[in-house]
N, C-alpha and C. Protein backbone atom coordinates (compact mmCIF):
# COMPACT_ATOMS: atom_id res chain seq x y z
N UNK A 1 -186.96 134.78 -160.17
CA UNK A 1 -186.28 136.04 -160.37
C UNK A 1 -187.35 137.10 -160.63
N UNK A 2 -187.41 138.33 -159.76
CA UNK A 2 -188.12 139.67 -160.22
C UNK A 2 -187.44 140.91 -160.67
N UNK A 3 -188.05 141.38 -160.92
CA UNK A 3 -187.73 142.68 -161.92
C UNK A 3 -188.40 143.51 -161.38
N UNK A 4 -187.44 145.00 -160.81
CA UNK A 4 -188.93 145.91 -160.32
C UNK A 4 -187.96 147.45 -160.55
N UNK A 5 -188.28 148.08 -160.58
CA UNK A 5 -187.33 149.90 -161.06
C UNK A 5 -187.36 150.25 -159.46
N UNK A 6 -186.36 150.39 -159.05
CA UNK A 6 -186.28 151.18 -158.39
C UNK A 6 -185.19 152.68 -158.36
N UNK A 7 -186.54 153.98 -158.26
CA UNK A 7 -186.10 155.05 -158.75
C UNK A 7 -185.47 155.01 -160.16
N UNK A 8 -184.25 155.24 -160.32
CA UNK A 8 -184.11 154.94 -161.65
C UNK A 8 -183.00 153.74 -162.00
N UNK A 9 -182.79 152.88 -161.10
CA UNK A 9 -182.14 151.92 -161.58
C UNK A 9 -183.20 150.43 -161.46
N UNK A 10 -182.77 149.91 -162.19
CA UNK A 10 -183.90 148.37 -162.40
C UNK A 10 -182.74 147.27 -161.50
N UNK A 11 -183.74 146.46 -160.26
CA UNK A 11 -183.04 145.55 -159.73
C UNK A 11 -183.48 144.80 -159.70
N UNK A 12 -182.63 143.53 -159.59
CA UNK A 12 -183.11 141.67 -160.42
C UNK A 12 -182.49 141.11 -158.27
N UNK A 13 -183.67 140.43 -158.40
CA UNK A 13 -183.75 139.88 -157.04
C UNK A 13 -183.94 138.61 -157.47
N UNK A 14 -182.77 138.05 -157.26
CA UNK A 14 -182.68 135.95 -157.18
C UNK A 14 -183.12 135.11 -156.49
N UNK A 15 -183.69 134.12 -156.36
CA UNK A 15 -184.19 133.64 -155.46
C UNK A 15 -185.24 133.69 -154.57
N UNK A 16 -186.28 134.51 -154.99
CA UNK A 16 -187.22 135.02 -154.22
C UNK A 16 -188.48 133.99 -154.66
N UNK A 17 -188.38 133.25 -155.47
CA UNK A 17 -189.56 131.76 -155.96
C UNK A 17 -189.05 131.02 -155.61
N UNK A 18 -190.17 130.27 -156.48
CA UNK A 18 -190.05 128.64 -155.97
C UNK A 18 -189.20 128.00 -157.08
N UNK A 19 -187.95 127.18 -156.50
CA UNK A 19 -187.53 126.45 -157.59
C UNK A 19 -188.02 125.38 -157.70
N UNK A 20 -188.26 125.50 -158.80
CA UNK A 20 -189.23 124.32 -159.93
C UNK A 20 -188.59 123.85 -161.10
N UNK A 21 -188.99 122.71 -161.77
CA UNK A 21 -187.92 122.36 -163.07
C UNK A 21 -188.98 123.04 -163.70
N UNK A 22 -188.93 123.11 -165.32
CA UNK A 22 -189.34 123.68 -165.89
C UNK A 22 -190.94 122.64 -166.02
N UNK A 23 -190.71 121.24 -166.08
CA UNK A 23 -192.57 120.85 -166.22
C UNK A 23 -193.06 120.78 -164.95
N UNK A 24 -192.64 121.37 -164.22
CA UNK A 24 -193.12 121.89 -162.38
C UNK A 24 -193.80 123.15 -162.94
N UNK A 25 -192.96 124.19 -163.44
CA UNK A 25 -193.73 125.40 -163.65
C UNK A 25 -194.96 125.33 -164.75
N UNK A 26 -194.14 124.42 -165.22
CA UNK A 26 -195.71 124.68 -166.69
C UNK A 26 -196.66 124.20 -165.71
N UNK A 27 -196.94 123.20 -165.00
CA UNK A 27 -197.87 122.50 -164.14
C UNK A 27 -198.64 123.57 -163.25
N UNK A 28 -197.68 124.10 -162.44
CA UNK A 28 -198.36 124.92 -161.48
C UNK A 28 -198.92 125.96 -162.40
N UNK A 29 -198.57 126.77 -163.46
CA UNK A 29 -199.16 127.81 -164.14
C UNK A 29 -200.32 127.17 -164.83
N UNK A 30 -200.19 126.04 -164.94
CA UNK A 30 -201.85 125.44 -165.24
C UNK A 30 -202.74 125.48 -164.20
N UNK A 31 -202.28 124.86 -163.06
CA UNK A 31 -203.36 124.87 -162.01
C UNK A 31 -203.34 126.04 -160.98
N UNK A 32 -202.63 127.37 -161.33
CA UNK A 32 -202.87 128.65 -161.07
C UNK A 32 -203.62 129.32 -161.75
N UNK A 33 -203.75 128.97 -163.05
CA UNK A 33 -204.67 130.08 -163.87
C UNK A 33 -206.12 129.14 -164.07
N UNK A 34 -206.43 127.78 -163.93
CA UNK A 34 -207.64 127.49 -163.55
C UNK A 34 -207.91 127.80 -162.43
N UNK A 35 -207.20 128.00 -161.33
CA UNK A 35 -207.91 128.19 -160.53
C UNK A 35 -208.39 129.91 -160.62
N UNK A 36 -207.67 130.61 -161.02
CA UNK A 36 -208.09 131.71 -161.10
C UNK A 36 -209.30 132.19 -162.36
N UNK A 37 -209.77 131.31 -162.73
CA UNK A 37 -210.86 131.48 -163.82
C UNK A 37 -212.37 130.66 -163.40
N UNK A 38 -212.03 130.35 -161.54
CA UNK A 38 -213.06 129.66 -161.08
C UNK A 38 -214.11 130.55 -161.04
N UNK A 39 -215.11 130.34 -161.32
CA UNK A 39 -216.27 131.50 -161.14
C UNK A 39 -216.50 132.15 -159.94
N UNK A 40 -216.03 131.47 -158.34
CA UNK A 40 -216.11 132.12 -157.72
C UNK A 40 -214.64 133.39 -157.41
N UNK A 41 -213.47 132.90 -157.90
CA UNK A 41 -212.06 134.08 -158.34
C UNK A 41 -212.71 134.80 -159.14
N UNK A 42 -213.48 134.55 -160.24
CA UNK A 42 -213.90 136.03 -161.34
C UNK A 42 -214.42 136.87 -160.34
N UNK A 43 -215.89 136.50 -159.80
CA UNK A 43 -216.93 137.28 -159.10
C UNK A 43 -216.00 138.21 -157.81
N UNK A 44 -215.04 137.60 -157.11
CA UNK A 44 -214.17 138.15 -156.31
C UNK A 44 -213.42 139.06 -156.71
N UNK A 45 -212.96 138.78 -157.92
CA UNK A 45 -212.28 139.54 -158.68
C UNK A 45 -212.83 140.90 -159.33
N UNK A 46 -213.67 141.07 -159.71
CA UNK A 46 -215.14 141.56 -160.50
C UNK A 46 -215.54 142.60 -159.17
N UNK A 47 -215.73 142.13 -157.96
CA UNK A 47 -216.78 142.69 -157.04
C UNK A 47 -214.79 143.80 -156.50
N UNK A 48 -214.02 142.99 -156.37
CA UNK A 48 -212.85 144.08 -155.49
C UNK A 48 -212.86 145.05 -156.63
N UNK A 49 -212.89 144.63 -158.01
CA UNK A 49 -212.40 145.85 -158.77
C UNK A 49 -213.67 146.81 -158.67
N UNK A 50 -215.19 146.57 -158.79
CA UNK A 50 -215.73 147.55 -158.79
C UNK A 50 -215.70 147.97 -157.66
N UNK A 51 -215.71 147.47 -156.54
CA UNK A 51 -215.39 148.72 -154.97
C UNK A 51 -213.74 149.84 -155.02
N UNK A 52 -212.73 149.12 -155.50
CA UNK A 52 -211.89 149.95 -155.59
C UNK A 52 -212.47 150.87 -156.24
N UNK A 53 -212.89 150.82 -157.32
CA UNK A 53 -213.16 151.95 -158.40
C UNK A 53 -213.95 152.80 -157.75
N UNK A 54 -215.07 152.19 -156.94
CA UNK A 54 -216.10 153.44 -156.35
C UNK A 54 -216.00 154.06 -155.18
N UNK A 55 -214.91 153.55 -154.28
CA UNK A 55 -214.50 154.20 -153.36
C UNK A 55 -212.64 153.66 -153.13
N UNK A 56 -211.23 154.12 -153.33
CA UNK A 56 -210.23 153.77 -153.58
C UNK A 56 -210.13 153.70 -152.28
N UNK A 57 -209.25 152.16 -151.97
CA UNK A 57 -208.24 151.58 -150.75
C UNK A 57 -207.53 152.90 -150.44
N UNK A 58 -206.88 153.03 -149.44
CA UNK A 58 -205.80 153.90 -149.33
C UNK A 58 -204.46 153.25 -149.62
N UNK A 59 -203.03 153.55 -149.87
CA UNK A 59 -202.18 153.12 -150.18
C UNK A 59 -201.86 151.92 -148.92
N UNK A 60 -201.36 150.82 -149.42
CA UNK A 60 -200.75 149.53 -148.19
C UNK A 60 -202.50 148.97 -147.88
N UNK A 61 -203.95 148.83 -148.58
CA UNK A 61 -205.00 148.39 -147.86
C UNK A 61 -205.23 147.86 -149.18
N UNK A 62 -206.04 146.18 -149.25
CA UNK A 62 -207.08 146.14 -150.05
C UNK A 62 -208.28 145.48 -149.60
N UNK A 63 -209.17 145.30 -150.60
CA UNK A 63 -210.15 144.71 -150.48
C UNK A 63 -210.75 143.86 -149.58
N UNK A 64 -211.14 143.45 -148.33
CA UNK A 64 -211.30 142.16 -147.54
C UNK A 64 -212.74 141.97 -148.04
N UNK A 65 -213.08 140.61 -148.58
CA UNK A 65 -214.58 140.30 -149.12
C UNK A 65 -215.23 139.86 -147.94
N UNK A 66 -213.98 139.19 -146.68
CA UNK A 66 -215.39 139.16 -145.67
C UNK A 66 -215.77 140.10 -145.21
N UNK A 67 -214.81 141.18 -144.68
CA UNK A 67 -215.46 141.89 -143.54
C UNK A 67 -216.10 143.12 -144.75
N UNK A 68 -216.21 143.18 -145.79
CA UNK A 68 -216.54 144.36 -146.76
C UNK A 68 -216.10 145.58 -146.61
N UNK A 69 -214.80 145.67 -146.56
CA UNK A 69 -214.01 146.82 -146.50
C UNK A 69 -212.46 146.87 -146.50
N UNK A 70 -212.00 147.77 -146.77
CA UNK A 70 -210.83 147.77 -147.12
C UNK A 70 -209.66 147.84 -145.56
N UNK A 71 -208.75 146.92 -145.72
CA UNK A 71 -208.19 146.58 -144.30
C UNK A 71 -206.85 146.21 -144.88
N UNK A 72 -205.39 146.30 -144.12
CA UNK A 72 -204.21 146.58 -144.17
C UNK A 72 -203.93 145.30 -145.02
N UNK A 73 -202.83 145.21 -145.90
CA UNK A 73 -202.39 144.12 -146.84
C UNK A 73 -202.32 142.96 -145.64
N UNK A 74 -201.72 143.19 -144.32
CA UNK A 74 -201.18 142.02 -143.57
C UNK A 74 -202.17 141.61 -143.15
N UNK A 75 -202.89 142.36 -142.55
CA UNK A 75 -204.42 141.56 -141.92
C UNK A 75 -205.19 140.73 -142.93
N UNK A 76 -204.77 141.71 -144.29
CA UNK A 76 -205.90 140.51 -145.42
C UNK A 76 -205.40 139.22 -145.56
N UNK A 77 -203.93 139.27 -145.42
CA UNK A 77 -203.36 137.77 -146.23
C UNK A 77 -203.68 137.21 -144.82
N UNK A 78 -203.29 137.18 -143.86
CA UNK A 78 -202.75 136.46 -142.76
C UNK A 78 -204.26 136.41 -141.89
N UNK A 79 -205.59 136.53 -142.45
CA UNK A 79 -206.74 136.54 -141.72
C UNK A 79 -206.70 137.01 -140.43
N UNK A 80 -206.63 138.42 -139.86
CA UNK A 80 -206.30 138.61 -138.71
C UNK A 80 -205.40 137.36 -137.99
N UNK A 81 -204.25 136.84 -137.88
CA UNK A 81 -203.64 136.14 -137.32
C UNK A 81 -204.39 135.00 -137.52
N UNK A 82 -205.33 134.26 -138.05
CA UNK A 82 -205.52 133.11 -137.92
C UNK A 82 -205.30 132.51 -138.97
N UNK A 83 -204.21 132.76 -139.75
CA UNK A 83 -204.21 131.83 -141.33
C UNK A 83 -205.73 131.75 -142.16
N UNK A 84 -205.02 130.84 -143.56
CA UNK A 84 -206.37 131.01 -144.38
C UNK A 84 -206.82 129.50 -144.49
N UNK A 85 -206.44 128.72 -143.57
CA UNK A 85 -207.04 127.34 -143.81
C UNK A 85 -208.45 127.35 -143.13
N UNK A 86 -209.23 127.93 -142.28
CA UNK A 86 -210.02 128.11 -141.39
C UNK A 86 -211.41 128.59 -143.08
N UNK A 87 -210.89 129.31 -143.06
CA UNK A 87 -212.06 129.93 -144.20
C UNK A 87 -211.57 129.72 -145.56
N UNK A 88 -211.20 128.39 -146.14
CA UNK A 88 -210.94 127.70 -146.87
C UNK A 88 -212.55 127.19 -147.44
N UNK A 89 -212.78 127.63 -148.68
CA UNK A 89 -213.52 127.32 -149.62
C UNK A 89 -215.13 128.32 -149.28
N UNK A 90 -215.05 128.74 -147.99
CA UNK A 90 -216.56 129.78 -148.15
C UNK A 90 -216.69 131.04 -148.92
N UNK A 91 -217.91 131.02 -148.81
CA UNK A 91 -218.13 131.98 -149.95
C UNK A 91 -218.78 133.47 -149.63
N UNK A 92 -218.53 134.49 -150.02
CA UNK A 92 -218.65 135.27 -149.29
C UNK A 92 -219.52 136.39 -150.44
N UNK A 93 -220.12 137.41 -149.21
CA UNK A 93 -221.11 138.05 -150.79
C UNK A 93 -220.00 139.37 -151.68
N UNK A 94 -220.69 138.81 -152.94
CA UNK A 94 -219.88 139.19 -154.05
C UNK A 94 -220.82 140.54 -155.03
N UNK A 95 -221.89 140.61 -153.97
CA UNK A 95 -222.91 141.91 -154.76
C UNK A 95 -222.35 143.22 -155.14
């Protein structure tokens, strides 16, 4: 279930996760937030926030760490059309 304002009324959207029992979720929120405290997620994390800050995405773009620049939300998730199993685990510069 999400929660988001729109204009001025707040709307609850059902069904939009994953149903999980409840020691499903504790599980995955364990091995979501290690993974997000991997040193290479900080440095990724660390390097998009200081480029946003020094030059801002435009609205609907973020960060792409390979190509070093900011490119449309769909192209980032969806690796230009080729999914993200292909560039699964490389590492990319984080300067």
């Amino acid at each position: 279930m999400s929660h988001f304002k729109l204009k001025l009324y707040y709307v609850t959207i059902y069904g939009m996760g994953q149903k999980l029992s409840a020691q499903a979720r504790r599980d995955k929120a364990a091995r979501d937030l290690a993974f997000a405290k991997t040193p290479a997620r900080r440095a990724k994390k660390a390097h998009s926030q200081r480029e946003r800050r020094s030059k801002p995405c435009p609205p609907g773009h973020d960060y792409d760490h390979k190509r070093q620049q900011c490119v449309s939300i769909k192209s980032n998730r969806g690796n230009q059309g080729d999914g993200t199993k292909k560039e699964s685990g490389n590492n990319y510069n984080t300067n």
